[in-house]
N, C-alpha and C. Protein backbone atom coordinates (compact mmCIF):
# COMPACT_ATOMS: atom_id res chain seq x y z
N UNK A 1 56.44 101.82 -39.36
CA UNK A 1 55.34 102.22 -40.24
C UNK A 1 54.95 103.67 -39.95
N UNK A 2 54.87 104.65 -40.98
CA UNK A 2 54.41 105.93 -40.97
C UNK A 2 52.79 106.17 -40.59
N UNK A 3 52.58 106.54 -39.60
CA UNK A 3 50.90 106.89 -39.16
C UNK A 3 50.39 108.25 -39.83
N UNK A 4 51.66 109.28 -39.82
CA UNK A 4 50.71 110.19 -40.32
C UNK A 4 51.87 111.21 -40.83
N UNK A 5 51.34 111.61 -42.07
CA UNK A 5 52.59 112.72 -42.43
C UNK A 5 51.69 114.45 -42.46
N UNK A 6 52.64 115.29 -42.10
CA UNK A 6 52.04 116.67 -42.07
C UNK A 6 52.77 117.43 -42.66
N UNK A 7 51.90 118.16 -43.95
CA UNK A 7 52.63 119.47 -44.45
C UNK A 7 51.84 120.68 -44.76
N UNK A 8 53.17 121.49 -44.08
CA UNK A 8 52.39 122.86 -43.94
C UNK A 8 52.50 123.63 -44.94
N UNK A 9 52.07 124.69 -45.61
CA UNK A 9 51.80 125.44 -46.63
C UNK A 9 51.62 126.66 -46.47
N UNK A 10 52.95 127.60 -46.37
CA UNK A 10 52.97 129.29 -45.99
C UNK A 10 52.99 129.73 -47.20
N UNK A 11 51.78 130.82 -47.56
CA UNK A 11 51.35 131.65 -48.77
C UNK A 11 52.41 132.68 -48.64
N UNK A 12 53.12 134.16 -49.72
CA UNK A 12 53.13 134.73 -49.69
C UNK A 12 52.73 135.72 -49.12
N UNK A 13 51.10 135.75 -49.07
CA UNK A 13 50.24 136.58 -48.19
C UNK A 13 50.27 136.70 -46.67
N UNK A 14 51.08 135.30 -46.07
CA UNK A 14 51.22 135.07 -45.21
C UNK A 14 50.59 134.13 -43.89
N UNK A 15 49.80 133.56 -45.17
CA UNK A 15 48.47 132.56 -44.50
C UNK A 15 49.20 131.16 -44.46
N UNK A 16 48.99 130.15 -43.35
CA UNK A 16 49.77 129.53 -43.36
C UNK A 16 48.06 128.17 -43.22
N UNK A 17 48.70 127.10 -44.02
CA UNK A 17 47.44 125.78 -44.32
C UNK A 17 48.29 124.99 -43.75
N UNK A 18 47.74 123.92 -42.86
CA UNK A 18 48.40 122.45 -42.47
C UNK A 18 47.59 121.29 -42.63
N UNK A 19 48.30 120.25 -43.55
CA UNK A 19 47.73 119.32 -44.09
C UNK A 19 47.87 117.94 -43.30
N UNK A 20 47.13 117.29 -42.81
CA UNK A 20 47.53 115.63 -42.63
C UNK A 20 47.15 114.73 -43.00
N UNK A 21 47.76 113.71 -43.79
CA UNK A 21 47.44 112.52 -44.57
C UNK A 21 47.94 111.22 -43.89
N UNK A 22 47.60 109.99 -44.66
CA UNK A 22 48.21 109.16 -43.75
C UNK A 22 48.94 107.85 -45.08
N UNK A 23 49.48 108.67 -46.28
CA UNK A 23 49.37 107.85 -47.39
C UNK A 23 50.57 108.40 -48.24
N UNK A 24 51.65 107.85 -48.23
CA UNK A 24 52.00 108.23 -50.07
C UNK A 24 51.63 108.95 -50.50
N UNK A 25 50.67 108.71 -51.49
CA UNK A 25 49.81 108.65 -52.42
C UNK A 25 48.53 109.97 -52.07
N UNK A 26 48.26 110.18 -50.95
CA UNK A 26 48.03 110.99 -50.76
C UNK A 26 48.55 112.38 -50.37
N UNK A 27 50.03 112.71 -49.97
CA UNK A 27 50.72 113.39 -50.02
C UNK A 27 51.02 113.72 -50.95
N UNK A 28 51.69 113.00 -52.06
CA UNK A 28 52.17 113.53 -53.21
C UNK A 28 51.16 114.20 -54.21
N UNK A 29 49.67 113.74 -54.06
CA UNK A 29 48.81 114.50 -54.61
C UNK A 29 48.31 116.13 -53.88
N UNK A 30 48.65 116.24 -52.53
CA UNK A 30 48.60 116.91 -52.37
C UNK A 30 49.61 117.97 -52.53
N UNK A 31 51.14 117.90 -52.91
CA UNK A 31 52.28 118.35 -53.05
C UNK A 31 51.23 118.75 -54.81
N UNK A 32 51.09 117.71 -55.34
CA UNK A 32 50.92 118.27 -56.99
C UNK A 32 49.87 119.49 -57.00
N UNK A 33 49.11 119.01 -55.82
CA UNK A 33 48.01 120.44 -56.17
C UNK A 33 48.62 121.61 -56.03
N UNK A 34 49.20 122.07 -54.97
CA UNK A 34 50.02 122.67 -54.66
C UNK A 34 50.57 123.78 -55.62
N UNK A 35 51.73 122.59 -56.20
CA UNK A 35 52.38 123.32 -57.41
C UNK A 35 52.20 123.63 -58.89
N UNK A 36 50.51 122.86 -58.99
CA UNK A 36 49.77 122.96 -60.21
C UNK A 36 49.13 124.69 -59.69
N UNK A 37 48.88 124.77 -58.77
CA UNK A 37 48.11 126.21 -58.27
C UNK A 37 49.00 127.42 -58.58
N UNK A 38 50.24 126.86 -57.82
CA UNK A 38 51.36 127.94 -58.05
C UNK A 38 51.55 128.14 -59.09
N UNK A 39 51.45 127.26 -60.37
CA UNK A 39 52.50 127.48 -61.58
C UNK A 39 50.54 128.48 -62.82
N UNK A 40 49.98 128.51 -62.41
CA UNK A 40 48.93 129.09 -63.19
C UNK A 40 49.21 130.66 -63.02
């Protein structure tokens, strides 16, 4: 069983965000925000 998944998020600018969830469902929403941000 997965306890906890982590993803990190390096900007262009060079700023780097680290995320931890403990869900599916919550990862993949966080992957969508992500690339809903990027694509504007």
């Amino acid at each position: 069983m997965i306890k906890r998944i982590t993803i990190s998020v390096e900007e262009d600018s060079g700023s780097t965000m680290q995320h931890t969830v403990s869900t599916r469902e919550e990862a993949l929403a966080l992957i969508d925000r992500y690339f809903k941000e990027e694509s504007v």
